[in-house]
PDB file of N, CA and C in Angstrom:
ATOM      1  N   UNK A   1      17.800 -33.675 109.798  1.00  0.00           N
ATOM      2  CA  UNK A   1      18.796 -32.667 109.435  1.00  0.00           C
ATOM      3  C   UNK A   1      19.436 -33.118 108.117  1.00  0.00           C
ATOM      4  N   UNK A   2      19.498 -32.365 107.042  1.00  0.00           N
ATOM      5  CA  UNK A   2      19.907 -32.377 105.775  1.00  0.00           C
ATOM      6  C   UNK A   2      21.146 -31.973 105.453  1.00  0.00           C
ATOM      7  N   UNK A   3      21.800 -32.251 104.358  1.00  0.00           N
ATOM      8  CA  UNK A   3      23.208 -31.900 103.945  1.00  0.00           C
ATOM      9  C   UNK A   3      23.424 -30.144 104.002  1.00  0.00           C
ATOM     10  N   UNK A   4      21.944 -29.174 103.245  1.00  0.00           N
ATOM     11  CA  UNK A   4      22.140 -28.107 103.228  1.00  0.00           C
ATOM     12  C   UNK A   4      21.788 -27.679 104.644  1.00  0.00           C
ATOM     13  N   UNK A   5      21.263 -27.730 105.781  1.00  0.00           N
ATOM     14  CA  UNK A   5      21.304 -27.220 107.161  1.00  0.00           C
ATOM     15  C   UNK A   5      22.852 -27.625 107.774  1.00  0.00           C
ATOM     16  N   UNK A   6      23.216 -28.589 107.500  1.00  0.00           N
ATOM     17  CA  UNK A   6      25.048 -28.815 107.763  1.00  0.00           C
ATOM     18  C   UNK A   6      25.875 -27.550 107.174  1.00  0.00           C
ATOM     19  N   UNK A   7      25.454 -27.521 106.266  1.00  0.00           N
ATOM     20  CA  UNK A   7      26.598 -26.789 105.555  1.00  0.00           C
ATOM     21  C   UNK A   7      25.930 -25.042 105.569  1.00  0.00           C
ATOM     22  N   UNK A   8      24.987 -25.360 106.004  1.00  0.00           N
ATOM     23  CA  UNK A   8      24.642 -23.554 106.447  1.00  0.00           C
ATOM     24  C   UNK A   8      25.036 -22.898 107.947  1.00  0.00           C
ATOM     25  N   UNK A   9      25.290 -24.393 108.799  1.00  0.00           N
ATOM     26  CA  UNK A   9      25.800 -24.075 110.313  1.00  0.00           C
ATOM     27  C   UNK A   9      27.467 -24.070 109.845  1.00  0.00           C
ATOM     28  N   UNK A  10      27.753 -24.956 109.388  1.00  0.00           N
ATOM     29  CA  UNK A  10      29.512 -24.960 108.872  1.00  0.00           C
ATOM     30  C   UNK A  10      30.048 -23.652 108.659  1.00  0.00           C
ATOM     31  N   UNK A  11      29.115 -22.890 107.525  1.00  0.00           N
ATOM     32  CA  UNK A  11      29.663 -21.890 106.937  1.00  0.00           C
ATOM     33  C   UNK A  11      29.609 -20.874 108.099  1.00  0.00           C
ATOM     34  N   UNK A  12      27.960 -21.064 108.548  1.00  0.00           N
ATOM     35  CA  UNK A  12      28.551 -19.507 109.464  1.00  0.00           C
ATOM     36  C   UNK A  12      29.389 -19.588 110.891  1.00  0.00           C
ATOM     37  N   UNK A  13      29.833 -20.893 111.498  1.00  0.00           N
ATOM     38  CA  UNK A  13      30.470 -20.869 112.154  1.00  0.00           C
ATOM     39  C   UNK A  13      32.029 -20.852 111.596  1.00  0.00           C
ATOM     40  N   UNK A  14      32.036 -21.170 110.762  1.00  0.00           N
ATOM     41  CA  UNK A  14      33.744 -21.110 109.504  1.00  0.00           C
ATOM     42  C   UNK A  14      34.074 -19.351 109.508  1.00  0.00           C
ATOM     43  N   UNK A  15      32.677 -18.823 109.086  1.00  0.00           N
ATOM     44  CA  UNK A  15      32.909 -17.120 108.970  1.00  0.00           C
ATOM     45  C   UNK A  15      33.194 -16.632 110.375  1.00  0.00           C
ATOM     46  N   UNK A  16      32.398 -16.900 111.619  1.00  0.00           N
ATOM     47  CA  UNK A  16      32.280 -16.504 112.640  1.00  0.00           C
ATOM     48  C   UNK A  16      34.360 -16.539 113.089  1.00  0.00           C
ATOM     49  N   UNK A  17      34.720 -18.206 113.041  1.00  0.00           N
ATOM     50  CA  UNK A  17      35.952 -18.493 113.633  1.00  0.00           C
ATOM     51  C   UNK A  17      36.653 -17.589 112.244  1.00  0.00           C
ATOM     52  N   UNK A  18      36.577 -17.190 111.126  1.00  0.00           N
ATOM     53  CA  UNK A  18      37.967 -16.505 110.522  1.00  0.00           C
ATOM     54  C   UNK A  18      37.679 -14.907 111.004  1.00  0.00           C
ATOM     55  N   UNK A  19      36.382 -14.186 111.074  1.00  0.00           N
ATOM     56  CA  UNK A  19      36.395 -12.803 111.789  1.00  0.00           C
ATOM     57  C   UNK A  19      37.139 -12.798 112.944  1.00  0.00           C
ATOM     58  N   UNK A  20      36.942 -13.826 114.155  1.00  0.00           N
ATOM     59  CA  UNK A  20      37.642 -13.774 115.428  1.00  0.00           C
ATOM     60  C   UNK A  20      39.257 -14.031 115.055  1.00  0.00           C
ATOM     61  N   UNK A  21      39.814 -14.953 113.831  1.00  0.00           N
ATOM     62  CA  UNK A  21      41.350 -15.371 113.833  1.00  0.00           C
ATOM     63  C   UNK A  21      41.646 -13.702 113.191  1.00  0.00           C
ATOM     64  N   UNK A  22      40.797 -13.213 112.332  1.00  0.00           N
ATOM     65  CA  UNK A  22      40.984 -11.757 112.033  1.00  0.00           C
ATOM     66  C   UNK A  22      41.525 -10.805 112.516  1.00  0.00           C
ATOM     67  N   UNK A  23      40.912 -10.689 113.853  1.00  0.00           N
ATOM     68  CA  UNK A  23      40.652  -9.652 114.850  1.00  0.00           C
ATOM     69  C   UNK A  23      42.106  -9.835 115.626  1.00  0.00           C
ATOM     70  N   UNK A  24      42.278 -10.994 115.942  1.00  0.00           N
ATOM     71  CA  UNK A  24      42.918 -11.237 116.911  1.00  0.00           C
ATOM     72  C   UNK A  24      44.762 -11.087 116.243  1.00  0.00           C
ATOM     73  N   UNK A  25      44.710 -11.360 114.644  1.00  0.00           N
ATOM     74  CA  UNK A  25      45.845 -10.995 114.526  1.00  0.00           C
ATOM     75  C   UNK A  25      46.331  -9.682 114.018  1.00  0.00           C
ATOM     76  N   UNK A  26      45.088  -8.836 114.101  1.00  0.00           N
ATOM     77  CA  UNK A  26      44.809  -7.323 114.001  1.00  0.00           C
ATOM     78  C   UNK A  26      45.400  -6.704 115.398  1.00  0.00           C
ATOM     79  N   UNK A  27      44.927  -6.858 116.482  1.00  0.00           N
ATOM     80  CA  UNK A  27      45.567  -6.897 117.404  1.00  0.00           C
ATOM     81  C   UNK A  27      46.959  -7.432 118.159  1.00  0.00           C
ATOM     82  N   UNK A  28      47.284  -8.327 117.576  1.00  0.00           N
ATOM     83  CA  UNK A  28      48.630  -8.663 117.779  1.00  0.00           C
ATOM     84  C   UNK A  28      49.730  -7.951 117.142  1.00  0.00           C
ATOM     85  N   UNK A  29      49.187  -7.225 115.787  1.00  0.00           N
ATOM     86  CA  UNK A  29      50.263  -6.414 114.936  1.00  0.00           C
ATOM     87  C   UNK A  29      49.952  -5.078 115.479  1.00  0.00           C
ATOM     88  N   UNK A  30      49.071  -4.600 116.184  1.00  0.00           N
ATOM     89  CA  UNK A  30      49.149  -3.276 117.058  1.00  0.00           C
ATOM     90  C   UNK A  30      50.178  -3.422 118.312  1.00  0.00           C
ATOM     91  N   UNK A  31      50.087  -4.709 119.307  1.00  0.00           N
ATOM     92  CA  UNK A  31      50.253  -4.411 120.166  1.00  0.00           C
ATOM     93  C   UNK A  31      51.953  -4.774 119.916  1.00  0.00           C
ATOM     94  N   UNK A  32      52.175  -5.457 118.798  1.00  0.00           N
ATOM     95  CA  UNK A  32      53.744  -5.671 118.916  1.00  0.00           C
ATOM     96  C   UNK A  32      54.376  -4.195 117.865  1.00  0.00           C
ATOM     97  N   UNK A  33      53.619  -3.494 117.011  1.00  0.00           N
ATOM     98  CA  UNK A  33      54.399  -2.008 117.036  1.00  0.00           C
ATOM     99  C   UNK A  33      54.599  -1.265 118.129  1.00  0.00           C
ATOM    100  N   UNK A  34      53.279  -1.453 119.151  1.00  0.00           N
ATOM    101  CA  UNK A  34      53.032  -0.358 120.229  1.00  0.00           C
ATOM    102  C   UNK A  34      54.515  -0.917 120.898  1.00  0.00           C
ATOM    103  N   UNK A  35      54.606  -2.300 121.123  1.00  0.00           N
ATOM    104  CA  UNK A  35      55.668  -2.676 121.951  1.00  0.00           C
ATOM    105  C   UNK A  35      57.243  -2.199 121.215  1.00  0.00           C
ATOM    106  N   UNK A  36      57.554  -2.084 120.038  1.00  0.00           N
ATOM    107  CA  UNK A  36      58.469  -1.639 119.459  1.00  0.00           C
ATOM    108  C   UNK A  36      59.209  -2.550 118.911  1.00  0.00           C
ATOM    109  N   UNK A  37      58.305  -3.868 118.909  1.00  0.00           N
ATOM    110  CA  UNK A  37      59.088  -4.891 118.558  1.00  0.00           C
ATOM    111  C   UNK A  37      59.476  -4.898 117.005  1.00  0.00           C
ATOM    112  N   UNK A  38      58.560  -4.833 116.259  1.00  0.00           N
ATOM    113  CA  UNK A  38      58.698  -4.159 114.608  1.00  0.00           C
ATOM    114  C   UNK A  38      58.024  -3.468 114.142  1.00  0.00           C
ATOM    115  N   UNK A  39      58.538  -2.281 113.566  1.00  0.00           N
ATOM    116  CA  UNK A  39      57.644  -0.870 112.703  1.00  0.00           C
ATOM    117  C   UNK A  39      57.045  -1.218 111.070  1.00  0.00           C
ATOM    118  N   UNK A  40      55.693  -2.027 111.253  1.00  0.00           N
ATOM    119  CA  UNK A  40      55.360  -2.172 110.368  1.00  0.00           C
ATOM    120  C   UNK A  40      55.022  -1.256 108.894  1.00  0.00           C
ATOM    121  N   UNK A  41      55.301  -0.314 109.067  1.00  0.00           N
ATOM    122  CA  UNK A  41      55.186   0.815 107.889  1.00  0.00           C
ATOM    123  C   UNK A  41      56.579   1.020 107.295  1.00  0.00           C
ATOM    124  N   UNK A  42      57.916   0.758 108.353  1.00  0.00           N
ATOM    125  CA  UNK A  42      58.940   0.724 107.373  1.00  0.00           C
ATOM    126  C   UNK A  42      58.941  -0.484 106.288  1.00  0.00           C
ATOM    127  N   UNK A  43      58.384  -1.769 107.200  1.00  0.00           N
ATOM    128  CA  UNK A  43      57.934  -3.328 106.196  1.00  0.00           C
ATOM    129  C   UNK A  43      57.541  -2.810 105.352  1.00  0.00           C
ATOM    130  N   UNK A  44      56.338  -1.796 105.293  1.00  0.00           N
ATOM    131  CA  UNK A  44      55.419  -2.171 104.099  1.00  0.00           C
ATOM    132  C   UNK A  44      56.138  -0.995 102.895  1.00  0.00           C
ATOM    133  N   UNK A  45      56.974  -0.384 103.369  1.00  0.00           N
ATOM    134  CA  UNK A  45      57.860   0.386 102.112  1.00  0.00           C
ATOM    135  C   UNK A  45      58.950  -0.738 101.790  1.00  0.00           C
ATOM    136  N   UNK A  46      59.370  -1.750 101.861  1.00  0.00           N
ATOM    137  CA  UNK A  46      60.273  -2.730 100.940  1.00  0.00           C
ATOM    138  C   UNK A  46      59.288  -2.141  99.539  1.00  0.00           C
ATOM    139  N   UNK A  47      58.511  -2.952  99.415  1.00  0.00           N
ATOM    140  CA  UNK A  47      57.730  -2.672  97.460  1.00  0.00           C
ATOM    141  C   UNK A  47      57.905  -0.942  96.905  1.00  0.00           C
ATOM    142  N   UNK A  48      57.701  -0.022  97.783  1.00  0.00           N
ATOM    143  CA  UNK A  48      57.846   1.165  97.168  1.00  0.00           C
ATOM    144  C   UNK A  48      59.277   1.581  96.668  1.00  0.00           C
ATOM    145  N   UNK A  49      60.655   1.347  97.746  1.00  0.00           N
ATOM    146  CA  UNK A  49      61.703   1.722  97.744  1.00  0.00           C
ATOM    147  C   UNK A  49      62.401   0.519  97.648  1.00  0.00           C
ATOM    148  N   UNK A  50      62.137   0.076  96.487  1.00  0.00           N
ATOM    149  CA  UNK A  50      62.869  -1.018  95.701  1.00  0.00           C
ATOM    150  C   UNK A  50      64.117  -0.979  95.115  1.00  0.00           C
ATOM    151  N   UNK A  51      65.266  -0.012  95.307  1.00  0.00           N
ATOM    152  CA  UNK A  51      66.458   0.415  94.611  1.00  0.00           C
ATOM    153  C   UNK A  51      67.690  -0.352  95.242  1.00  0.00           C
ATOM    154  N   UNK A  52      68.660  -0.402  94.288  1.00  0.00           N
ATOM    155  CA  UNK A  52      70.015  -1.022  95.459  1.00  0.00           C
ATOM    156  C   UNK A  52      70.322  -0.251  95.997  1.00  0.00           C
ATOM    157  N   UNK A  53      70.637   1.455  95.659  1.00  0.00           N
ATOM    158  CA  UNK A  53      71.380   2.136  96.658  1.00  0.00           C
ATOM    159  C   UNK A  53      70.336   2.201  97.833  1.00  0.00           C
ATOM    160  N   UNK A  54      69.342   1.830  98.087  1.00  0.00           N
ATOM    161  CA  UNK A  54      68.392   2.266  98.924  1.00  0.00           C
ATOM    162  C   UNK A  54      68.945   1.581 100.316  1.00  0.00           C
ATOM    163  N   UNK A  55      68.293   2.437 101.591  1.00  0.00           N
ATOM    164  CA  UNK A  55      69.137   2.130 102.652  1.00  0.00           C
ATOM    165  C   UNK A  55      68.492   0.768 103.454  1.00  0.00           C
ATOM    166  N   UNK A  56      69.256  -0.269 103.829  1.00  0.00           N
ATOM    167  CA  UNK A  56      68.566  -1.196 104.391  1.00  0.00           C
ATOM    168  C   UNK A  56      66.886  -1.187 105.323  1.00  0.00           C
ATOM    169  N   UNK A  57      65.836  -1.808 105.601  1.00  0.00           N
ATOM    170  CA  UNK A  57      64.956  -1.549 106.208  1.00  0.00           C
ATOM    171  C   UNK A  57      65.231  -1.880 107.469  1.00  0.00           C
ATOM    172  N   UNK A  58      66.097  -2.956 108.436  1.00  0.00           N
ATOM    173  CA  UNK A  58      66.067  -3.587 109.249  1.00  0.00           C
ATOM    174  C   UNK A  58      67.905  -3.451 109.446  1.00  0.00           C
ATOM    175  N   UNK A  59      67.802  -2.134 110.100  1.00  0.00           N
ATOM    176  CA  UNK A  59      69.358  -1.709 110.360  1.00  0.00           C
ATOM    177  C   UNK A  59      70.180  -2.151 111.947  1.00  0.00           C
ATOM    178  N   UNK A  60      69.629  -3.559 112.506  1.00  0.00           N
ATOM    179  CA  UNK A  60      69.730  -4.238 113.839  1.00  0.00           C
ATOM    180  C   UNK A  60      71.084  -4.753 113.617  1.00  0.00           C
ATOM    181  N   UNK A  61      71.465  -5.177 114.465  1.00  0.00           N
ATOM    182  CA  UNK A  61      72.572  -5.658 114.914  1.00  0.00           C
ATOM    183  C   UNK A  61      72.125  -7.571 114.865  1.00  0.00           C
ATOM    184  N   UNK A  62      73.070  -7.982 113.812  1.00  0.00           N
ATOM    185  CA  UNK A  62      73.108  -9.364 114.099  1.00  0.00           C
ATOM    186  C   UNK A  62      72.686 -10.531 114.886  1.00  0.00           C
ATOM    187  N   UNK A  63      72.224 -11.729 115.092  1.00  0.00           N
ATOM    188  CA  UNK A  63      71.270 -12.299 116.154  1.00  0.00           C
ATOM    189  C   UNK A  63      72.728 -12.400 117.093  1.00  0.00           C
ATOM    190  N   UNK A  64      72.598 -12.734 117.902  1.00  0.00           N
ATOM    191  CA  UNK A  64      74.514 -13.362 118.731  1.00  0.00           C
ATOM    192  C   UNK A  64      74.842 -14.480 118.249  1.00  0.00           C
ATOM    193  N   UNK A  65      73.249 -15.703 117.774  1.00  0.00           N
ATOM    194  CA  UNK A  65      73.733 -16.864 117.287  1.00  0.00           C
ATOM    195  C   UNK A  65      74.713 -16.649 115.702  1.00  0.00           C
ATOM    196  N   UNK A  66      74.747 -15.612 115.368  1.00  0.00           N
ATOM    197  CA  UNK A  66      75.655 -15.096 114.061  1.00  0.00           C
ATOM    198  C   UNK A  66      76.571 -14.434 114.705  1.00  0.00           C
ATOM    199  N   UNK A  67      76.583 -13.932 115.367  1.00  0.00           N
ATOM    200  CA  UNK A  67      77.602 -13.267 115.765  1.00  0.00           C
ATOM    201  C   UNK A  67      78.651 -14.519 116.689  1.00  0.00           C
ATOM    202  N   UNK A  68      78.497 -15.466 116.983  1.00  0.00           N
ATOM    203  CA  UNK A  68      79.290 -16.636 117.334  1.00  0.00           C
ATOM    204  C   UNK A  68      80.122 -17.709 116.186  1.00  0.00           C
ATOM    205  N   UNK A  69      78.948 -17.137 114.905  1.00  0.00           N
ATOM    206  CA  UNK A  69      79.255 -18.438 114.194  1.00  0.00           C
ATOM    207  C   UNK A  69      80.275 -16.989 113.064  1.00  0.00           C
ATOM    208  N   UNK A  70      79.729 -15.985 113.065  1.00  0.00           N
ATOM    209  CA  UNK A  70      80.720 -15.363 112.145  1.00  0.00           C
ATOM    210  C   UNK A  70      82.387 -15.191 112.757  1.00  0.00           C
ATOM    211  N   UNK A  71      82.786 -15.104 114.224  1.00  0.00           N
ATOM    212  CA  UNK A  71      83.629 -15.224 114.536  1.00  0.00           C
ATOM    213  C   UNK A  71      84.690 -16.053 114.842  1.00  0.00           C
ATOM    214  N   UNK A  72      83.987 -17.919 114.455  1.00  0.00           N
ATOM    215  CA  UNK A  72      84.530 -18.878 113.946  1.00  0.00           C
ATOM    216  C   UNK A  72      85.716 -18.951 113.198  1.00  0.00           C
TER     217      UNK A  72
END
């Protein structure tokens, strides 16, 4: 077994494992919009609606760990 049969199994198992890390975080950003955890299409308008008067993207309520330390 030679340096180039190494590095021809490397590569396609390197491609194989980044399609599957692919997939899998393709699916994780579906299933956490589906869940409502964050609306990735308001994210991806930050670059379009770049203005100051523009209205915040992420209009939540404070973590509590801020909300403890702002009432300090």
């Amino acid at each position: 077994m030679d340096i180039r049969e190494l590095q021809g199994y490397a590569s396609f198992f390197m491609t194989v494992f980044l399609v599957v890390v692919l997939y899998w975080y393709i699916v994780y950003l579906y299933r956490s919009e589906k869940k409502g955890e964050k609306d990735y299409e308001k994210l991806g308008n930050i670059a379009l609606d770049d203005e100051l008067d523009s209205t915040p993207v992420n209009t939540s309520d404070p973590l509590p760990n801020d909300k403890k330390e702002q009432n300090k």
